[in-house]
PDB file of N, CA and C in Angstrom:
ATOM      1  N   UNK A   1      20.871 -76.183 -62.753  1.00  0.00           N
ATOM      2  CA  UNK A   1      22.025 -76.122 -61.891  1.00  0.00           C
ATOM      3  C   UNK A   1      22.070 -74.812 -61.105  1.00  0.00           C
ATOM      4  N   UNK A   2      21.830 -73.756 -61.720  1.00  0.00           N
ATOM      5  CA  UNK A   2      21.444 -72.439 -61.585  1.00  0.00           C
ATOM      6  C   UNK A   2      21.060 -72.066 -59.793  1.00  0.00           C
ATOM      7  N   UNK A   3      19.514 -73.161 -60.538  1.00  0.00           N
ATOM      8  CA  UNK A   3      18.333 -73.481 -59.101  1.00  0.00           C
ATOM      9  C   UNK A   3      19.041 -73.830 -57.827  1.00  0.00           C
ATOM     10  N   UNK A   4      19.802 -74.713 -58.162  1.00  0.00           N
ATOM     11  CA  UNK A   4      20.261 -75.371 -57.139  1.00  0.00           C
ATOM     12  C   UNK A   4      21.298 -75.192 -56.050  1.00  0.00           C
ATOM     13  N   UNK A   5      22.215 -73.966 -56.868  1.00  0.00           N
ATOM     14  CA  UNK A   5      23.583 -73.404 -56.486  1.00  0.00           C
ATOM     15  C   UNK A   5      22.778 -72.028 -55.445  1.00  0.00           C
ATOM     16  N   UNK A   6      21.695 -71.282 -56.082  1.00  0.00           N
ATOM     17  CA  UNK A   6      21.274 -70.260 -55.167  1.00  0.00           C
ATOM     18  C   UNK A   6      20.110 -70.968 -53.959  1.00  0.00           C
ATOM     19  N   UNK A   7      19.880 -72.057 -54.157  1.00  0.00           N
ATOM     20  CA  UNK A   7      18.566 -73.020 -53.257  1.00  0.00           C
ATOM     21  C   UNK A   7      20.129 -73.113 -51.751  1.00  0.00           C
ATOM     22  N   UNK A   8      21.407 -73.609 -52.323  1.00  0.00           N
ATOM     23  CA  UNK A   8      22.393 -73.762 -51.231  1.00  0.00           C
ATOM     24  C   UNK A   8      22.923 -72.570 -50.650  1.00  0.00           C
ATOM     25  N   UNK A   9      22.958 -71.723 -51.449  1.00  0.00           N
ATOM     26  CA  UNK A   9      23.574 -70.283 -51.121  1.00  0.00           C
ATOM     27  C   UNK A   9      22.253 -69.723 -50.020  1.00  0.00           C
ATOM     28  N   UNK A  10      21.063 -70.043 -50.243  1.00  0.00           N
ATOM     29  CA  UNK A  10      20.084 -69.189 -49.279  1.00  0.00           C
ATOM     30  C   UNK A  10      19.726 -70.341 -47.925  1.00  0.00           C
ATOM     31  N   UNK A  11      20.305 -71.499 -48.153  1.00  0.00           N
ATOM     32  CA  UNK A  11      19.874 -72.151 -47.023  1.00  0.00           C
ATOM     33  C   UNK A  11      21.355 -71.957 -46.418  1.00  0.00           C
ATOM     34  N   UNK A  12      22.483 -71.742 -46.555  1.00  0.00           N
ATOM     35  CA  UNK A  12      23.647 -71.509 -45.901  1.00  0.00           C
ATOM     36  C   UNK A  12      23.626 -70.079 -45.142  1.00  0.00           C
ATOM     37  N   UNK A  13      22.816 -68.994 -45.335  1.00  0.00           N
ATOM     38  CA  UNK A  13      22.512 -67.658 -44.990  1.00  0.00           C
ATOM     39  C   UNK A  13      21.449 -67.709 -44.032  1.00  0.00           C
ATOM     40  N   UNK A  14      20.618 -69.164 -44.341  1.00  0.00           N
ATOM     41  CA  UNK A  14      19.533 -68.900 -43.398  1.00  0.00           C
ATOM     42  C   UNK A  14      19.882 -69.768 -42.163  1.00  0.00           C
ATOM     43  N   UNK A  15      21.014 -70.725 -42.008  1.00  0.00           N
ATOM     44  CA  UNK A  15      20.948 -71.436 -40.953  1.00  0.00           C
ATOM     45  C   UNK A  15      21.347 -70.552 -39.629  1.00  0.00           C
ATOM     46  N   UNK A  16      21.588 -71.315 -38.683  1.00  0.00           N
ATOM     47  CA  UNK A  16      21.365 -70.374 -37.577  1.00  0.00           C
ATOM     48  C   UNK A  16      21.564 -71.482 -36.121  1.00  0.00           C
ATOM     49  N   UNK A  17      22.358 -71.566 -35.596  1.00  0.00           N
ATOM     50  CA  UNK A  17      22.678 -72.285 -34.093  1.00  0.00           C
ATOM     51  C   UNK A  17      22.120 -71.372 -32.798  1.00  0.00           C
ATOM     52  N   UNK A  18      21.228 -72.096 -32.054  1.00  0.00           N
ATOM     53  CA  UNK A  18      21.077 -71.372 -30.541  1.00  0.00           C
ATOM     54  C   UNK A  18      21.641 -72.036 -29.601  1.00  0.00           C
ATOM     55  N   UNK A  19      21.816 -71.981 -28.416  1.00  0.00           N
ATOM     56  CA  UNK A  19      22.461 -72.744 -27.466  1.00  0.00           C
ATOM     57  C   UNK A  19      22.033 -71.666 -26.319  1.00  0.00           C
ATOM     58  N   UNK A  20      21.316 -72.253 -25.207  1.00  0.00           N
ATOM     59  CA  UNK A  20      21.105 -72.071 -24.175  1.00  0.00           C
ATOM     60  C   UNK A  20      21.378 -73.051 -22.972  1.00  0.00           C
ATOM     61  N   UNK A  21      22.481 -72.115 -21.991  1.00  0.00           N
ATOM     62  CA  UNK A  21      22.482 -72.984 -20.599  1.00  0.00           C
ATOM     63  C   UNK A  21      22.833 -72.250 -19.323  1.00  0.00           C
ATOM     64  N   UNK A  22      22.493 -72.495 -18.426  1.00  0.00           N
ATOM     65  CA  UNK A  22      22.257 -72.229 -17.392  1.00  0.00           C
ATOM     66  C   UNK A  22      23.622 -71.272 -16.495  1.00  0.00           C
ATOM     67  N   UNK A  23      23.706 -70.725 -15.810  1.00  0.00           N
ATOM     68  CA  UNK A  23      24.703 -70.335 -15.538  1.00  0.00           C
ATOM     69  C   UNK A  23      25.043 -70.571 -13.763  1.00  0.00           C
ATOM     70  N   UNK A  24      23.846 -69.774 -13.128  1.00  0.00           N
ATOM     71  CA  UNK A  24      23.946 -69.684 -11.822  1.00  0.00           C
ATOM     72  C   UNK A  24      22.518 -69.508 -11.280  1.00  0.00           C
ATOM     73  N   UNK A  25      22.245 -70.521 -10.289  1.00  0.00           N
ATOM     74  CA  UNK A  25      21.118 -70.508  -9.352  1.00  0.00           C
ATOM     75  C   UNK A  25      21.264 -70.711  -8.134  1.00  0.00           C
ATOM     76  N   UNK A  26      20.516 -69.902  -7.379  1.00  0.00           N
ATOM     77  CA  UNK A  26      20.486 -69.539  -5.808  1.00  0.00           C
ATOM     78  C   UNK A  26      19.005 -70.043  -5.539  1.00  0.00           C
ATOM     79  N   UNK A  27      19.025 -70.048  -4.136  1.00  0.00           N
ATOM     80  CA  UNK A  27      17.617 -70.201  -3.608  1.00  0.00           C
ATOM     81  C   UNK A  27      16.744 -69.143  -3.331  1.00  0.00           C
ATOM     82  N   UNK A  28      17.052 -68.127  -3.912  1.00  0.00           N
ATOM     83  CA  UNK A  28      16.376 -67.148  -4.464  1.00  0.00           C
ATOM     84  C   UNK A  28      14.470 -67.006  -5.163  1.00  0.00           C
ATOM     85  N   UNK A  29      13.839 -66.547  -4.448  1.00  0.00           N
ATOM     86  CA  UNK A  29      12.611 -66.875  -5.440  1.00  0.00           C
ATOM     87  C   UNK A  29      12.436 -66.406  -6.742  1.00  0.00           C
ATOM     88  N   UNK A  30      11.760 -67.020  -7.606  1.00  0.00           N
ATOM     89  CA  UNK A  30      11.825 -65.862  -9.299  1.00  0.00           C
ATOM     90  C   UNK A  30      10.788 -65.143  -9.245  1.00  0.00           C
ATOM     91  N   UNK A  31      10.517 -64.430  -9.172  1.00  0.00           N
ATOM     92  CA  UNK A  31       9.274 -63.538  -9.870  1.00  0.00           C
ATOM     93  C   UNK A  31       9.162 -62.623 -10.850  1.00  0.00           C
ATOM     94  N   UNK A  32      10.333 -62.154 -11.038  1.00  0.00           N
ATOM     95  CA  UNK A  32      10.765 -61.346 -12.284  1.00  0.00           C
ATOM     96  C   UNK A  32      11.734 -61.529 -13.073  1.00  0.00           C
ATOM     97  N   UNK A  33      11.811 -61.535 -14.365  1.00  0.00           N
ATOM     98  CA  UNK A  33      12.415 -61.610 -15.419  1.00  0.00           C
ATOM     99  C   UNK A  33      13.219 -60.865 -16.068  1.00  0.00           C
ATOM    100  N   UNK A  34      14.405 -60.617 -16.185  1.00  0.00           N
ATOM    101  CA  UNK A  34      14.499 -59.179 -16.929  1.00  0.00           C
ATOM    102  C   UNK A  34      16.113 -59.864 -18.008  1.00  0.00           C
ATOM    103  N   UNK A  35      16.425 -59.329 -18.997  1.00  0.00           N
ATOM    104  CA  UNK A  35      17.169 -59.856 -19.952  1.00  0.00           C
ATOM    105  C   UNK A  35      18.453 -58.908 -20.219  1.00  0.00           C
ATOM    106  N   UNK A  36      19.075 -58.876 -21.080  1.00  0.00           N
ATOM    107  CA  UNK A  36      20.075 -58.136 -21.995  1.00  0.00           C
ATOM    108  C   UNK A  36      20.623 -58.807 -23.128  1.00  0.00           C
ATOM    109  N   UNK A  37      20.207 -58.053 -24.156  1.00  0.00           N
ATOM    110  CA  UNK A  37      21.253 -59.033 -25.484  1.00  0.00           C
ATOM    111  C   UNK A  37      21.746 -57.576 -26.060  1.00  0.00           C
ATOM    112  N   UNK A  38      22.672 -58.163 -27.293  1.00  0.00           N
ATOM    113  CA  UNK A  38      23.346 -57.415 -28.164  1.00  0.00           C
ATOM    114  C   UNK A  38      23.731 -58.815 -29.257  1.00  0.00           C
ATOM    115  N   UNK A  39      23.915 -57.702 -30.116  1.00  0.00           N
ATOM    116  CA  UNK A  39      23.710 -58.282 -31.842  1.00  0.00           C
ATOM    117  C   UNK A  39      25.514 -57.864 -32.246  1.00  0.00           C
ATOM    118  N   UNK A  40      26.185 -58.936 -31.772  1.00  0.00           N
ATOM    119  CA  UNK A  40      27.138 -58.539 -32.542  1.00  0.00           C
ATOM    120  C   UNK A  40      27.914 -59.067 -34.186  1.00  0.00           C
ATOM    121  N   UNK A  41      28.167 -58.318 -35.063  1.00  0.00           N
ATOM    122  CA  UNK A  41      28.808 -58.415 -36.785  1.00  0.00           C
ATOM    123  C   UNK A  41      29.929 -59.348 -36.421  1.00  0.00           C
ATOM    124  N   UNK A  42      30.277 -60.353 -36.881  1.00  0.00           N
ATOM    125  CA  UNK A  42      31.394 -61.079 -36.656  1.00  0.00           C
ATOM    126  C   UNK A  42      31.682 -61.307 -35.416  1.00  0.00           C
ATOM    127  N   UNK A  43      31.498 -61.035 -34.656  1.00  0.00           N
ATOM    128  CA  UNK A  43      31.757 -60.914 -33.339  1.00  0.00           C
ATOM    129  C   UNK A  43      32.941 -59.716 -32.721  1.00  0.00           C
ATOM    130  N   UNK A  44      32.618 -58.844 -33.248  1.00  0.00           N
ATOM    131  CA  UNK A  44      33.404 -57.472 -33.310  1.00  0.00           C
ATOM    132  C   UNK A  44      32.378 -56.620 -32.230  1.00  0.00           C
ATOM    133  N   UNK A  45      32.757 -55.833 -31.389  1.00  0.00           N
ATOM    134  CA  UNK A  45      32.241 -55.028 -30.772  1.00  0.00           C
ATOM    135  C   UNK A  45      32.525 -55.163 -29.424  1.00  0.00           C
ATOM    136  N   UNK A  46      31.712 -54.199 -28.887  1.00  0.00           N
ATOM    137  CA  UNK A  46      31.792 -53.766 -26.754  1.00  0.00           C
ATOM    138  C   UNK A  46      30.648 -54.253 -26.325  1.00  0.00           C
ATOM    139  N   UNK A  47      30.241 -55.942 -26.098  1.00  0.00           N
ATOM    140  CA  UNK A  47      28.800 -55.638 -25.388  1.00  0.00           C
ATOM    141  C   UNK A  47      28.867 -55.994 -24.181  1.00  0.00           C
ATOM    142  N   UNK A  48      27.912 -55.280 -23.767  1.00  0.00           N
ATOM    143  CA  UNK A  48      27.237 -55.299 -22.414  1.00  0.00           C
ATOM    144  C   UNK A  48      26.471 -56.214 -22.026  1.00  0.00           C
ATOM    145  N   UNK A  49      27.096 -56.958 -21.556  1.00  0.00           N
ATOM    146  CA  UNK A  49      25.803 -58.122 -21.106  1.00  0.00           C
ATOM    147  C   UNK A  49      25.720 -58.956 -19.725  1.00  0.00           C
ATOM    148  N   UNK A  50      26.696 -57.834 -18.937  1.00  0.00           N
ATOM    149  CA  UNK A  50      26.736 -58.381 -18.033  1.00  0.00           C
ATOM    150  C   UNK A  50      25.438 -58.963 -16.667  1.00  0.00           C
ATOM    151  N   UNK A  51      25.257 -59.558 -15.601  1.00  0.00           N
ATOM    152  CA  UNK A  51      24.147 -59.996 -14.651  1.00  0.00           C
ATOM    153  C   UNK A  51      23.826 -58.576 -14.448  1.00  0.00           C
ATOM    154  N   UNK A  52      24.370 -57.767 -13.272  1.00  0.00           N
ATOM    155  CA  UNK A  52      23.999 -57.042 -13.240  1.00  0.00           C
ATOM    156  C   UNK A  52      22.950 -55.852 -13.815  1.00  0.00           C
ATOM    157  N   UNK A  53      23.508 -55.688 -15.351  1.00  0.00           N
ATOM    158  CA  UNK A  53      22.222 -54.692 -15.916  1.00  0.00           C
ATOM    159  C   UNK A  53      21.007 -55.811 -16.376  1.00  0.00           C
ATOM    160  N   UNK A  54      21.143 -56.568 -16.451  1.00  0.00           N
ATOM    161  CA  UNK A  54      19.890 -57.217 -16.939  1.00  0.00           C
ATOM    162  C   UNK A  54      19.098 -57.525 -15.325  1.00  0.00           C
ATOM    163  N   UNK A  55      19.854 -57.349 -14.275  1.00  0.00           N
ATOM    164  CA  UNK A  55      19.119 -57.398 -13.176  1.00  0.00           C
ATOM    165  C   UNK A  55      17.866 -56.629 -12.875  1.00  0.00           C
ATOM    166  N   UNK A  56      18.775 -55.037 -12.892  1.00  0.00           N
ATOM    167  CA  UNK A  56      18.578 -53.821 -13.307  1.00  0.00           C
ATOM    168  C   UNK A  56      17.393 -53.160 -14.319  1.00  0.00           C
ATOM    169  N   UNK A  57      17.558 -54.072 -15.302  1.00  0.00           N
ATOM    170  CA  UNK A  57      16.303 -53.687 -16.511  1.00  0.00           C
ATOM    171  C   UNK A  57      15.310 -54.132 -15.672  1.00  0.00           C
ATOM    172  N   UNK A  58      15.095 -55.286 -15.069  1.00  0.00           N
ATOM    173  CA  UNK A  58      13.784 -55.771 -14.614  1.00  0.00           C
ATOM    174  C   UNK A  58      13.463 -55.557 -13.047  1.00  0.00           C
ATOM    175  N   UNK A  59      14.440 -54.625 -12.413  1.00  0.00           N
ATOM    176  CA  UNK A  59      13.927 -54.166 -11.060  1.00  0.00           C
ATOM    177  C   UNK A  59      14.391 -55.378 -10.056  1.00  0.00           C
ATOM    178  N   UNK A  60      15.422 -56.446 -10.584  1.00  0.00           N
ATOM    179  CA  UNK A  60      15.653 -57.002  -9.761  1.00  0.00           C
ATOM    180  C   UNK A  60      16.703 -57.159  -8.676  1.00  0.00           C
ATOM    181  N   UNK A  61      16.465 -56.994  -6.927  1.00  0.00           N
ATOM    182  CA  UNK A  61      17.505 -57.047  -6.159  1.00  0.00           C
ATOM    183  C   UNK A  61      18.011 -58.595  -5.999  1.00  0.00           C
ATOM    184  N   UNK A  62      17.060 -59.310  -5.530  1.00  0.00           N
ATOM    185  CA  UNK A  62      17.978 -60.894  -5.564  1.00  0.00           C
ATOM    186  C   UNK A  62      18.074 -61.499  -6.637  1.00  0.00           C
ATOM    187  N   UNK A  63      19.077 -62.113  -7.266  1.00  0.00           N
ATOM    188  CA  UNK A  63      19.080 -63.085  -7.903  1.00  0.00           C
ATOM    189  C   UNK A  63      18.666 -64.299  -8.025  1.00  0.00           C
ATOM    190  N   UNK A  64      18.100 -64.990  -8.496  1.00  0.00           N
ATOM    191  CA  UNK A  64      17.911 -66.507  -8.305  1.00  0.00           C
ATOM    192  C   UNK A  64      18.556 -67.773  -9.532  1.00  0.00           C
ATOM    193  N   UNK A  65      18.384 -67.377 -10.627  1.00  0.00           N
ATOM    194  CA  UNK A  65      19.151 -67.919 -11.978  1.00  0.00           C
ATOM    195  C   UNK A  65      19.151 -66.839 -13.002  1.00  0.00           C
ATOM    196  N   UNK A  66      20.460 -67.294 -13.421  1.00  0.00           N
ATOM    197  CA  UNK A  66      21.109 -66.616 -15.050  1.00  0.00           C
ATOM    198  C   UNK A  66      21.028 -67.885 -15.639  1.00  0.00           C
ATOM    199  N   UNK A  67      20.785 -67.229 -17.089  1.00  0.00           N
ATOM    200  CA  UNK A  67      21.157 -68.283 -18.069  1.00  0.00           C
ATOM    201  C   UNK A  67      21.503 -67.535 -19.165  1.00  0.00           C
ATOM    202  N   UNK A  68      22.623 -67.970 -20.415  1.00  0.00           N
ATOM    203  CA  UNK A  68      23.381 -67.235 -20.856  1.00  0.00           C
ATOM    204  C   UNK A  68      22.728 -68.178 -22.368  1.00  0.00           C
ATOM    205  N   UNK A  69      22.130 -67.132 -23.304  1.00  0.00           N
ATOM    206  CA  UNK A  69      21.922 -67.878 -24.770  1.00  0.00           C
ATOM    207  C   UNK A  69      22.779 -66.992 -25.955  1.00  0.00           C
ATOM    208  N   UNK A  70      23.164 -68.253 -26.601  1.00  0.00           N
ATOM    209  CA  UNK A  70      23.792 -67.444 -28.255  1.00  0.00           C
ATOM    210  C   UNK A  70      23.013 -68.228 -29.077  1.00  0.00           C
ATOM    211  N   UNK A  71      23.409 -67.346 -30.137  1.00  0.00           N
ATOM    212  CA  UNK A  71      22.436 -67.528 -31.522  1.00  0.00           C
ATOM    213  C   UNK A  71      23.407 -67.134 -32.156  1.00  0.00           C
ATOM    214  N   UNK A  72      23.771 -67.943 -33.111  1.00  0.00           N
ATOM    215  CA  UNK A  72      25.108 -67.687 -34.275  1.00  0.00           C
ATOM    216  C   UNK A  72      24.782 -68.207 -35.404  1.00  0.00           C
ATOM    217  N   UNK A  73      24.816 -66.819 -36.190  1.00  0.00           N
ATOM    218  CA  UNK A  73      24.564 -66.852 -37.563  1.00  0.00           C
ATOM    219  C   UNK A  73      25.942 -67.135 -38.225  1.00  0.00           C
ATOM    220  N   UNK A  74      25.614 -66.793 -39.760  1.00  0.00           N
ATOM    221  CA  UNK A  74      26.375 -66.347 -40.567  1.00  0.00           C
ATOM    222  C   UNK A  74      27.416 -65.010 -40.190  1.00  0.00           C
ATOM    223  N   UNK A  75      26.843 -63.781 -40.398  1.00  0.00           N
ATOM    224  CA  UNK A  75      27.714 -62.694 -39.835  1.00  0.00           C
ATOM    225  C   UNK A  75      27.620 -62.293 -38.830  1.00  0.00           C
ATOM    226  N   UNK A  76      26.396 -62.862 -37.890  1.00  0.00           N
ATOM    227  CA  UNK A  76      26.091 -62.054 -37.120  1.00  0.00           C
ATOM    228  C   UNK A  76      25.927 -63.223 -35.753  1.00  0.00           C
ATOM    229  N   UNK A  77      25.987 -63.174 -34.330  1.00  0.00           N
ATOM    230  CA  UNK A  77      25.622 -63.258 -33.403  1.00  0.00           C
ATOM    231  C   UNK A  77      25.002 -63.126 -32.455  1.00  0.00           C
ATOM    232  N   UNK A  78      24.174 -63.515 -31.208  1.00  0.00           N
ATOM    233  CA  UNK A  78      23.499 -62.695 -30.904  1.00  0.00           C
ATOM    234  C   UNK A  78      23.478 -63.455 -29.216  1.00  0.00           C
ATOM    235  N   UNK A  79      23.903 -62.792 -28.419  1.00  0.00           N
ATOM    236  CA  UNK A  79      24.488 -62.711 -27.287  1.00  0.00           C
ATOM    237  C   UNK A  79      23.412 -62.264 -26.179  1.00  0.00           C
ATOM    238  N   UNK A  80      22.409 -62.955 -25.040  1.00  0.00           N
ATOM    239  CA  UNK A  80      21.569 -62.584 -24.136  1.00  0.00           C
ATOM    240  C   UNK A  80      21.853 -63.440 -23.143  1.00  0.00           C
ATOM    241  N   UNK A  81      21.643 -62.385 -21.938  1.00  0.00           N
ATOM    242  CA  UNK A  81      21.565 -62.754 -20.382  1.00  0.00           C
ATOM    243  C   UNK A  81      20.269 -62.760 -20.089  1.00  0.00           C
ATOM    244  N   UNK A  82      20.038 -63.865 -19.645  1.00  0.00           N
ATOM    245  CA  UNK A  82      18.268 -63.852 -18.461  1.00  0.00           C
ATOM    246  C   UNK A  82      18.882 -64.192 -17.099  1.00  0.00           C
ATOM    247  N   UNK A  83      17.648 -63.130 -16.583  1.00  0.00           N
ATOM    248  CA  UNK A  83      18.133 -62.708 -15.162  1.00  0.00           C
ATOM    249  C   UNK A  83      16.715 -63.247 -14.348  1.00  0.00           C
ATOM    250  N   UNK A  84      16.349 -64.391 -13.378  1.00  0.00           N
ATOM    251  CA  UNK A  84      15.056 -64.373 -13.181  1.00  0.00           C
ATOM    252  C   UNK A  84      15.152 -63.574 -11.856  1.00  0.00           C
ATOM    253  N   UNK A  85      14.558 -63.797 -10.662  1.00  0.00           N
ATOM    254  CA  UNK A  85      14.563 -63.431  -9.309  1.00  0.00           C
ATOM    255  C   UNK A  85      13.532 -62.116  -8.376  1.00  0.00           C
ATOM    256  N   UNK A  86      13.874 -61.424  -7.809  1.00  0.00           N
ATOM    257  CA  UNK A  86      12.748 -60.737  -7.004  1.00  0.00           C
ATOM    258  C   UNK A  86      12.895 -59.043  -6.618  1.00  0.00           C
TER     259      UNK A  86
END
């Protein structure tokens, strides 16, 4: 019984939801990629994740698509912008 109670306890710690979708696309060409995430505890904190700096990380002036992914754990979350464009 033992087995079985910690076999549920570690598959309840290990599950994990992603969800990715699209946000905004222009006719913009892609050629570069550039991202931003943050890891937030409960969902407690200041993040930054706005288009702009993830534009920014990857040198990009036009935009062409965002797409916005979460990953939700147990305590934790995990919050990224993709930025494609030129």
């Amino acid at each position: 019984m033992k087995k079985i109670l910690i076999l549920a306890c570690v598959a309840i710690f290990a599950t994990s939801c992603t969800i990715t979708y699209p946000g905004t696309a222009t006719g913009n060409k892609a050629t570069k990629t550039g991202e931003t995430k943050e890891k937030l505890f409960l969902g407690l904190g200041n993040a930054n994740l706005g288009v702009e700096t993830a534009a920014k990380n990857a040198g990009i002036t036009k935009v062409a698509t965002v797409d916005y992914a979460v990953k939700a754990g147990l305590f934790f979350t995990t919050y990224t912008v993709i930025v494609t464009g030129n």
